[in-house]
C-alpha atoms as a PDB file:
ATOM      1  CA  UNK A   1     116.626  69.907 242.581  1.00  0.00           C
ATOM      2  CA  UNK A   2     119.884  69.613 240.580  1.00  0.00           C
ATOM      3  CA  UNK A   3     121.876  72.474 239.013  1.00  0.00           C
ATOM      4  CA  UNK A   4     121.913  71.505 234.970  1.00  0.00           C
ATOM      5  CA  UNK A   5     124.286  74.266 234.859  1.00  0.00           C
ATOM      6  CA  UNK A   6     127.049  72.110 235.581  1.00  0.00           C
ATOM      7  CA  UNK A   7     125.800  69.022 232.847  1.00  0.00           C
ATOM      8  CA  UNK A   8     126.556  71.460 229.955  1.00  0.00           C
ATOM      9  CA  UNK A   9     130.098  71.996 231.079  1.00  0.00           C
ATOM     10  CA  UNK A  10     130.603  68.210 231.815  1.00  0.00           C
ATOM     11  CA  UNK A  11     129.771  67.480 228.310  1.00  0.00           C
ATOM     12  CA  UNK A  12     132.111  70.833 226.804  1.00  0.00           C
ATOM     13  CA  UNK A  13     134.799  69.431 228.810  1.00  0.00           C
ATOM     14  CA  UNK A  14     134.110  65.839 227.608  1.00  0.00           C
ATOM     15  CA  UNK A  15     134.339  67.006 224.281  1.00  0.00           C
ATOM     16  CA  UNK A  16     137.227  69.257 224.638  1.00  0.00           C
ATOM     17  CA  UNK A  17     139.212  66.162 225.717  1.00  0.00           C
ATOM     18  CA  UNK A  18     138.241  64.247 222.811  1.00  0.00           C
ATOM     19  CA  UNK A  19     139.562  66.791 220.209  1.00  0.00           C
ATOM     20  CA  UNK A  20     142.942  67.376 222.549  1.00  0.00           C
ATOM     21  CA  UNK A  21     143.135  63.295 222.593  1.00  0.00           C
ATOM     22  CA  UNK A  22     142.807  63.358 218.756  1.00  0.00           C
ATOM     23  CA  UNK A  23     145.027  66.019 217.940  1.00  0.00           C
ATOM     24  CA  UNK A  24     148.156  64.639 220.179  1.00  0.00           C
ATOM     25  CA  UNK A  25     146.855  60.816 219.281  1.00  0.00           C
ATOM     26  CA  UNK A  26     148.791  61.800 215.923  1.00  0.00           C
ATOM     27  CA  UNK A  27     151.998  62.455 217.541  1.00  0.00           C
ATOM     28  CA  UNK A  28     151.409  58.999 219.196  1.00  0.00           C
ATOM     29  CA  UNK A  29     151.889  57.145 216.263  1.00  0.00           C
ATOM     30  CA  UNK A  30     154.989  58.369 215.612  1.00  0.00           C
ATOM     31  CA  UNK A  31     157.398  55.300 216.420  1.00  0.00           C
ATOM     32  CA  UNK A  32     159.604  55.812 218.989  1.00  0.00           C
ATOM     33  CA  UNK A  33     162.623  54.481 217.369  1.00  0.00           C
ATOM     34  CA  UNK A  34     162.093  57.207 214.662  1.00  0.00           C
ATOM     35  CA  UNK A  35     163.607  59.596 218.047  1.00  0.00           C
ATOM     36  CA  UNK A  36     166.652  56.722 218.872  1.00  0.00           C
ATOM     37  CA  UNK A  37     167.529  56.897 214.740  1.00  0.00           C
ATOM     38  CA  UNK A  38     167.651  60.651 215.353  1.00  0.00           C
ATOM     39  CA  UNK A  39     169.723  60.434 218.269  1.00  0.00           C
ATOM     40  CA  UNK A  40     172.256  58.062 216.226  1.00  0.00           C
ATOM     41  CA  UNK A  41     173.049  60.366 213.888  1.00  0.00           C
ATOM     42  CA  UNK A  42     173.280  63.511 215.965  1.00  0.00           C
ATOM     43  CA  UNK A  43     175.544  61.132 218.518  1.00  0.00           C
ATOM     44  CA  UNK A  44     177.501  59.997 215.299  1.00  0.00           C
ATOM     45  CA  UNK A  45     178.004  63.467 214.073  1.00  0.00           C
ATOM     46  CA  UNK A  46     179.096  64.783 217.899  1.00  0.00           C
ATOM     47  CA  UNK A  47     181.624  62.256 218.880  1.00  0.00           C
ATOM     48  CA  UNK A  48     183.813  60.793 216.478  1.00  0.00           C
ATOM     49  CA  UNK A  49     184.645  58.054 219.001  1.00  0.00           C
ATOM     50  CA  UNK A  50     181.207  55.675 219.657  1.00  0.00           C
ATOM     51  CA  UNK A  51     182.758  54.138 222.889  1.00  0.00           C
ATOM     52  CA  UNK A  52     184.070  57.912 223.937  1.00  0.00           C
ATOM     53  CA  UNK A  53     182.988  58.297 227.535  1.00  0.00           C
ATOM     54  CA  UNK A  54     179.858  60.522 227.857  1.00  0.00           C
ATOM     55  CA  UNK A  55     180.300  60.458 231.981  1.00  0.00           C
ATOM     56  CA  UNK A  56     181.263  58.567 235.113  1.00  0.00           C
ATOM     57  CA  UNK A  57     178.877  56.991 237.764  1.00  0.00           C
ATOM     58  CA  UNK A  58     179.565  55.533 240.273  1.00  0.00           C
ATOM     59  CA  UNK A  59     183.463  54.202 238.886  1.00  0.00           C
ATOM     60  CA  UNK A  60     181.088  53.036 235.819  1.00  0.00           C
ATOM     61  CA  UNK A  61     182.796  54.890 232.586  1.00  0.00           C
ATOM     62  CA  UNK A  62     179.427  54.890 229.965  1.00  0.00           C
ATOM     63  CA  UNK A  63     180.037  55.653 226.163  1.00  0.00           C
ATOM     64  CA  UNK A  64     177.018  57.876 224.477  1.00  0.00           C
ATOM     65  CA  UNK A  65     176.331  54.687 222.583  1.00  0.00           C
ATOM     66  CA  UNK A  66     175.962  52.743 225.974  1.00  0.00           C
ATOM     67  CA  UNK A  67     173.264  55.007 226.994  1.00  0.00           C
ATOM     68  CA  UNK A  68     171.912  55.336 223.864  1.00  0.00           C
ATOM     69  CA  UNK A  69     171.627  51.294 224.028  1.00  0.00           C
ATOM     70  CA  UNK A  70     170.034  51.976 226.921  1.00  0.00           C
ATOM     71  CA  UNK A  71     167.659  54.333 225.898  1.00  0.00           C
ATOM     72  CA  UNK A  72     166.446  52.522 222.943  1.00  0.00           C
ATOM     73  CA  UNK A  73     165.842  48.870 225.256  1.00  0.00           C
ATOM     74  CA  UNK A  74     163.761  51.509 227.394  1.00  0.00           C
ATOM     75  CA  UNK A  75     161.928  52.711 224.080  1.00  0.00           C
ATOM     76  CA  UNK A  76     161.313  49.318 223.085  1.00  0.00           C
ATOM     77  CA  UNK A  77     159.150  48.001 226.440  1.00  0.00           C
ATOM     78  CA  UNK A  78     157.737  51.620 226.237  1.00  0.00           C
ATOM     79  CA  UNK A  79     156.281  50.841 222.388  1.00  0.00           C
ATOM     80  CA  UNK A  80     154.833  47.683 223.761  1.00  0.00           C
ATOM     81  CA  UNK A  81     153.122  48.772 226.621  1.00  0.00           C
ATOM     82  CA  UNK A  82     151.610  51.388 223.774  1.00  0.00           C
ATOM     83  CA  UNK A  83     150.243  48.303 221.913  1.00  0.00           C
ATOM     84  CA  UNK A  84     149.131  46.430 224.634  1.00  0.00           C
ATOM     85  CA  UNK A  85     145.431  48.763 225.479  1.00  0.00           C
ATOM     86  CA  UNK A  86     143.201  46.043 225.771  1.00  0.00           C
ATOM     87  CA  UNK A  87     140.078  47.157 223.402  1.00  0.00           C
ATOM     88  CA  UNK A  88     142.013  49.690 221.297  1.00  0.00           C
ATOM     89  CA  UNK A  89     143.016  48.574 217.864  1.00  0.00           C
ATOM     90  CA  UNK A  90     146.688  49.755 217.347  1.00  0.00           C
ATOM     91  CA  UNK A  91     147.495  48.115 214.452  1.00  0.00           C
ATOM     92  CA  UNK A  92     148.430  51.639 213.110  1.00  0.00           C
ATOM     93  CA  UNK A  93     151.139  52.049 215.362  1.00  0.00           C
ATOM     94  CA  UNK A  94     152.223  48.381 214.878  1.00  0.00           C
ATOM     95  CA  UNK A  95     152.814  48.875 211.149  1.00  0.00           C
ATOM     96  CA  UNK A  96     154.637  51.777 211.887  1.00  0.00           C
ATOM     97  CA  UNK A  97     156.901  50.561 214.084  1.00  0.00           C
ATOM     98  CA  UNK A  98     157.440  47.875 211.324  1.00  0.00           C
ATOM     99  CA  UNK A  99     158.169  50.435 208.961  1.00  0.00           C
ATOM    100  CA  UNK A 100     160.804  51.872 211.319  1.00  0.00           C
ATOM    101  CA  UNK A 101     162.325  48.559 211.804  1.00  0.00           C
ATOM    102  CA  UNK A 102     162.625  47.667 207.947  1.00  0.00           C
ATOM    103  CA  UNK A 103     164.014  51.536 207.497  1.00  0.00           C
ATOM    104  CA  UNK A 104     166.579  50.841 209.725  1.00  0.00           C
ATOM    105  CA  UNK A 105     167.388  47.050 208.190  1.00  0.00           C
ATOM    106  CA  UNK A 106     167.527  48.972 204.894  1.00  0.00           C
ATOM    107  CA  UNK A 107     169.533  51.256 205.887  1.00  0.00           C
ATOM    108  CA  UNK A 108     172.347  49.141 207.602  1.00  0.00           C
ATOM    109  CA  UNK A 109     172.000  46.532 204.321  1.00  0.00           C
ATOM    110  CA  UNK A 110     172.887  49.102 202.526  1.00  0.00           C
ATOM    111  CA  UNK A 111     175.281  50.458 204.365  1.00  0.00           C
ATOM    112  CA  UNK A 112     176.978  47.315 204.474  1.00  0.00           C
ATOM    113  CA  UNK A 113     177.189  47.288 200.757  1.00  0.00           C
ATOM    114  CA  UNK A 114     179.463  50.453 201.241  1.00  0.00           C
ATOM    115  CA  UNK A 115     176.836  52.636 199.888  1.00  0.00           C
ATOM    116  CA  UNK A 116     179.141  55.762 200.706  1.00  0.00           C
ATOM    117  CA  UNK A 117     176.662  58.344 202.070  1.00  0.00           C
ATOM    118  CA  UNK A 118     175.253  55.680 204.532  1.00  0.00           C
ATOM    119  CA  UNK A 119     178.293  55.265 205.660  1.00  0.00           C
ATOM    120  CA  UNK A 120     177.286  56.181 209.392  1.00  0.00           C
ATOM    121  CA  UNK A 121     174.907  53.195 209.493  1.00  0.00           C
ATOM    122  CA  UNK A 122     177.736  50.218 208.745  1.00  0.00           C
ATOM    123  CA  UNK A 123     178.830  49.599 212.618  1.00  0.00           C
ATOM    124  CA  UNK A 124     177.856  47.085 215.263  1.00  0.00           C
ATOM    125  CA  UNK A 125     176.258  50.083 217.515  1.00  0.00           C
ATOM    126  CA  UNK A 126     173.621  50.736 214.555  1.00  0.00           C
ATOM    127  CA  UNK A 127     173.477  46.970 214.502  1.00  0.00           C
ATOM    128  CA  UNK A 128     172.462  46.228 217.663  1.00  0.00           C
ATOM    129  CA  UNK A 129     170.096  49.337 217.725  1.00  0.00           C
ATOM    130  CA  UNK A 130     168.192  47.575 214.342  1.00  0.00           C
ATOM    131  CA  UNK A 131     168.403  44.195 216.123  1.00  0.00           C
ATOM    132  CA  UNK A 132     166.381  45.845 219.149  1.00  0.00           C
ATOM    133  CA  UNK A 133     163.886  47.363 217.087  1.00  0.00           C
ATOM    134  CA  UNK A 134     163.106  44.579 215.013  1.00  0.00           C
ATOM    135  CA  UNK A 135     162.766  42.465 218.220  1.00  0.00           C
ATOM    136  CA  UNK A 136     160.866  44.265 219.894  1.00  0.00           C
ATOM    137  CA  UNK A 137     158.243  45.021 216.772  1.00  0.00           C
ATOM    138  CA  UNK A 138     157.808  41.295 216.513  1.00  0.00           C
ATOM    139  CA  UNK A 139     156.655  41.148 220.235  1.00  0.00           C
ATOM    140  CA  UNK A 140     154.660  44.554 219.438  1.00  0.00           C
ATOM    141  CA  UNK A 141     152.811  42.573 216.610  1.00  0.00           C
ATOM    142  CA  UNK A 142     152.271  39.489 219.179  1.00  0.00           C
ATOM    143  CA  UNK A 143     150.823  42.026 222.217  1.00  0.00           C
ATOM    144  CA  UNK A 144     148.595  43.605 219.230  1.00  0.00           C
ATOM    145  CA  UNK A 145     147.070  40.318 218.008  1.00  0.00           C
ATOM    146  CA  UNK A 146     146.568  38.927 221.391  1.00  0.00           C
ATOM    147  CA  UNK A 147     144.923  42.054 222.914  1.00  0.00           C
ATOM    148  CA  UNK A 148     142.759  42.405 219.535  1.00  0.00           C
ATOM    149  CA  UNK A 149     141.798  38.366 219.769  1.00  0.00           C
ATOM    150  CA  UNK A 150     140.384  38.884 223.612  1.00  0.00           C
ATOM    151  CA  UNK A 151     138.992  42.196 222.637  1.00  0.00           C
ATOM    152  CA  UNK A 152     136.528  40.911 220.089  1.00  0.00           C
ATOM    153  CA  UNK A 153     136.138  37.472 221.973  1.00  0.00           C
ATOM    154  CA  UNK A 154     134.628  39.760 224.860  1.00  0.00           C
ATOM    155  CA  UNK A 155     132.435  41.144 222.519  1.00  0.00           C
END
Protein backbone atom coordinates (compact mmCIF):
# COMPACT_ATOMS: atom_id res chain seq x y z
CA UNK A 1 0.00 0.00 0.00
CA UNK A 2 1.48 3.47 -0.67
CA UNK A 3 2.29 6.16 1.93
CA UNK A 4 -0.05 9.38 0.74
CA UNK A 5 1.91 11.09 3.29
CA UNK A 6 4.50 11.89 0.96
CA UNK A 7 1.80 13.11 -2.17
CA UNK A 8 0.82 16.12 0.03
CA UNK A 9 4.37 17.29 0.35
CA UNK A 10 5.08 16.63 -3.42
CA UNK A 11 2.35 18.94 -4.28
CA UNK A 12 3.49 21.81 -1.21
CA UNK A 13 6.80 21.60 -2.71
CA UNK A 14 5.42 21.85 -6.30
CA UNK A 15 3.72 24.79 -5.34
CA UNK A 16 6.35 26.37 -3.32
CA UNK A 17 8.49 26.35 -6.50
CA UNK A 18 5.95 27.98 -8.49
CA UNK A 19 5.60 31.09 -6.21
CA UNK A 20 9.73 31.18 -5.77
CA UNK A 21 9.78 30.88 -9.84
CA UNK A 22 7.29 33.82 -9.97
CA UNK A 23 8.71 36.00 -7.55
CA UNK A 24 12.51 35.85 -9.05
CA UNK A 25 10.80 35.48 -12.80
CA UNK A 26 10.47 39.42 -12.16
CA UNK A 27 14.04 40.00 -11.68
CA UNK A 28 14.40 38.00 -14.98
CA UNK A 29 13.03 40.49 -17.03
CA UNK A 30 15.22 42.91 -16.09
CA UNK A 31 17.54 43.36 -19.30
CA UNK A 32 20.85 42.59 -18.82
CA UNK A 33 22.32 45.52 -20.48
CA UNK A 34 20.41 47.66 -17.88
CA UNK A 35 23.69 46.00 -15.43
CA UNK A 36 26.55 46.82 -18.49
CA UNK A 37 24.87 50.70 -18.62
CA UNK A 38 25.45 50.62 -14.86
CA UNK A 39 28.82 49.42 -15.08
CA UNK A 40 29.62 52.31 -17.76
CA UNK A 41 28.99 54.88 -15.66
CA UNK A 42 30.49 53.62 -12.44
CA UNK A 43 33.73 52.62 -14.84
CA UNK A 44 33.42 56.26 -16.31
CA UNK A 45 33.23 57.87 -12.97
CA UNK A 46 36.38 55.51 -11.53
CA UNK A 47 38.93 55.93 -14.20
CA UNK A 48 39.27 59.01 -15.97
CA UNK A 49 41.32 57.18 -18.62
CA UNK A 50 38.82 54.45 -20.67
CA UNK A 51 41.90 52.57 -22.14
CA UNK A 52 43.70 52.82 -18.43
CA UNK A 53 44.92 49.31 -17.76
CA UNK A 54 42.63 47.46 -15.28
CA UNK A 55 45.38 44.35 -15.15
CA UNK A 56 47.92 42.19 -16.93
CA UNK A 57 47.46 38.51 -18.16
CA UNK A 58 49.43 36.73 -19.52
CA UNK A 59 51.75 39.98 -21.24
CA UNK A 60 48.00 41.00 -22.38
CA UNK A 61 47.58 44.78 -20.85
CA UNK A 62 43.32 44.97 -20.73
CA UNK A 63 41.64 48.49 -20.23
CA UNK A 64 38.27 48.33 -17.87
CA UNK A 65 36.51 49.18 -21.09
CA UNK A 66 38.11 46.03 -22.81
CA UNK A 67 36.58 43.86 -20.28
CA UNK A 68 33.68 45.65 -20.02
CA UNK A 69 33.40 44.98 -24.01
CA UNK A 70 33.81 41.78 -23.04
CA UNK A 71 31.36 41.46 -20.56
CA UNK A 72 28.60 43.00 -22.43
CA UNK A 73 29.32 40.44 -25.88
CA UNK A 74 28.96 37.74 -22.97
CA UNK A 75 25.58 39.50 -21.81
CA UNK A 76 24.39 39.64 -25.19
CA UNK A 77 24.53 35.54 -26.14
CA UNK A 78 23.39 35.23 -22.44
CA UNK A 79 19.94 37.45 -23.31
CA UNK A 80 19.45 35.21 -26.26
CA UNK A 81 19.76 32.00 -24.88
CA UNK A 82 16.96 33.69 -22.31
CA UNK A 83 14.67 34.13 -25.38
CA UNK A 84 15.28 31.11 -27.00
CA UNK A 85 12.83 28.51 -24.33
CA UNK A 86 11.09 26.74 -26.84
CA UNK A 87 7.22 26.97 -25.61
CA UNK A 88 7.66 30.03 -23.36
CA UNK A 89 6.45 33.29 -24.75
CA UNK A 90 9.18 35.93 -23.90
CA UNK A 91 8.10 38.60 -25.76
CA UNK A 92 8.20 40.56 -22.40
CA UNK A 93 11.73 40.32 -22.09
CA UNK A 94 12.20 41.00 -25.85
CA UNK A 95 10.54 44.41 -25.62
CA UNK A 96 12.55 45.13 -22.84
CA UNK A 97 15.63 44.53 -24.11
CA UNK A 98 14.37 46.84 -26.98
CA UNK A 99 13.68 49.42 -24.62
CA UNK A 100 17.24 49.15 -23.27
CA UNK A 101 18.65 49.32 -26.66
CA UNK A 102 16.63 52.55 -27.79
CA UNK A 103 17.63 54.07 -24.08
CA UNK A 104 20.99 53.67 -24.85
CA UNK A 105 20.63 55.03 -28.78
CA UNK A 106 18.90 57.97 -27.06
CA UNK A 107 21.18 58.52 -24.89
CA UNK A 108 24.40 58.55 -27.13
CA UNK A 109 22.13 60.78 -29.88
CA UNK A 110 21.89 62.99 -27.50
CA UNK A 111 24.95 62.99 -26.24
CA UNK A 112 26.29 63.59 -29.50
CA UNK A 113 24.31 66.73 -29.75
CA UNK A 114 26.55 67.94 -26.76
CA UNK A 115 23.70 67.73 -24.45
CA UNK A 116 26.15 68.68 -21.48
CA UNK A 117 25.01 66.38 -18.63
CA UNK A 118 25.20 63.32 -21.03
CA UNK A 119 28.32 64.12 -21.63
CA UNK A 120 29.69 60.59 -20.42
CA UNK A 121 27.71 58.86 -23.20
CA UNK A 122 29.48 60.82 -26.43
CA UNK A 123 32.60 58.24 -26.92
CA UNK A 124 33.25 55.30 -29.19
CA UNK A 125 33.36 52.83 -25.95
CA UNK A 126 29.52 53.78 -25.26
CA UNK A 127 29.24 53.39 -29.00
CA UNK A 128 30.22 50.17 -29.48
CA UNK A 129 28.44 49.05 -26.19
CA UNK A 130 24.87 50.54 -27.98
CA UNK A 131 25.96 48.90 -31.26
CA UNK A 132 26.12 45.43 -29.28
CA UNK A 133 22.95 45.81 -27.68
CA UNK A 134 21.02 46.79 -30.51
CA UNK A 135 22.53 43.79 -32.40
CA UNK A 136 22.01 41.51 -30.37
CA UNK A 137 18.09 42.61 -29.58
CA UNK A 138 17.46 42.22 -33.26
CA UNK A 139 18.68 38.52 -33.11
CA UNK A 140 16.70 38.34 -29.60
CA UNK A 141 13.49 39.39 -31.58
CA UNK A 142 14.44 36.71 -34.46
CA UNK A 143 15.11 33.64 -31.65
CA UNK A 144 11.61 34.93 -30.07
CA UNK A 145 9.55 34.74 -33.28
CA UNK A 146 11.06 31.58 -34.44
CA UNK A 147 10.71 29.68 -31.11
CA UNK A 148 7.00 31.22 -30.77
CA UNK A 149 6.22 30.10 -34.70
CA UNK A 150 7.31 26.21 -33.86
CA UNK A 151 5.72 26.51 -30.50
CA UNK A 152 2.20 27.05 -31.73
CA UNK A 153 2.86 24.97 -35.01
CA UNK A 154 3.38 21.97 -32.45
CA UNK A 155 0.28 22.74 -31.03
Amino acid sequence: MANIDHMEAAVISEAERARFYHRYRVLGNIPGFLYILVLFVVGQMLFSEPRAVLFKIAGYELAWVEVLLAAAAIMAMAEQIKVATPGTNNTTEVLFMGAMAMVQVVLFALAAAKVESLAIFNNTEFLLLTLINVAQTAVAYQINSATLVRTIAAS
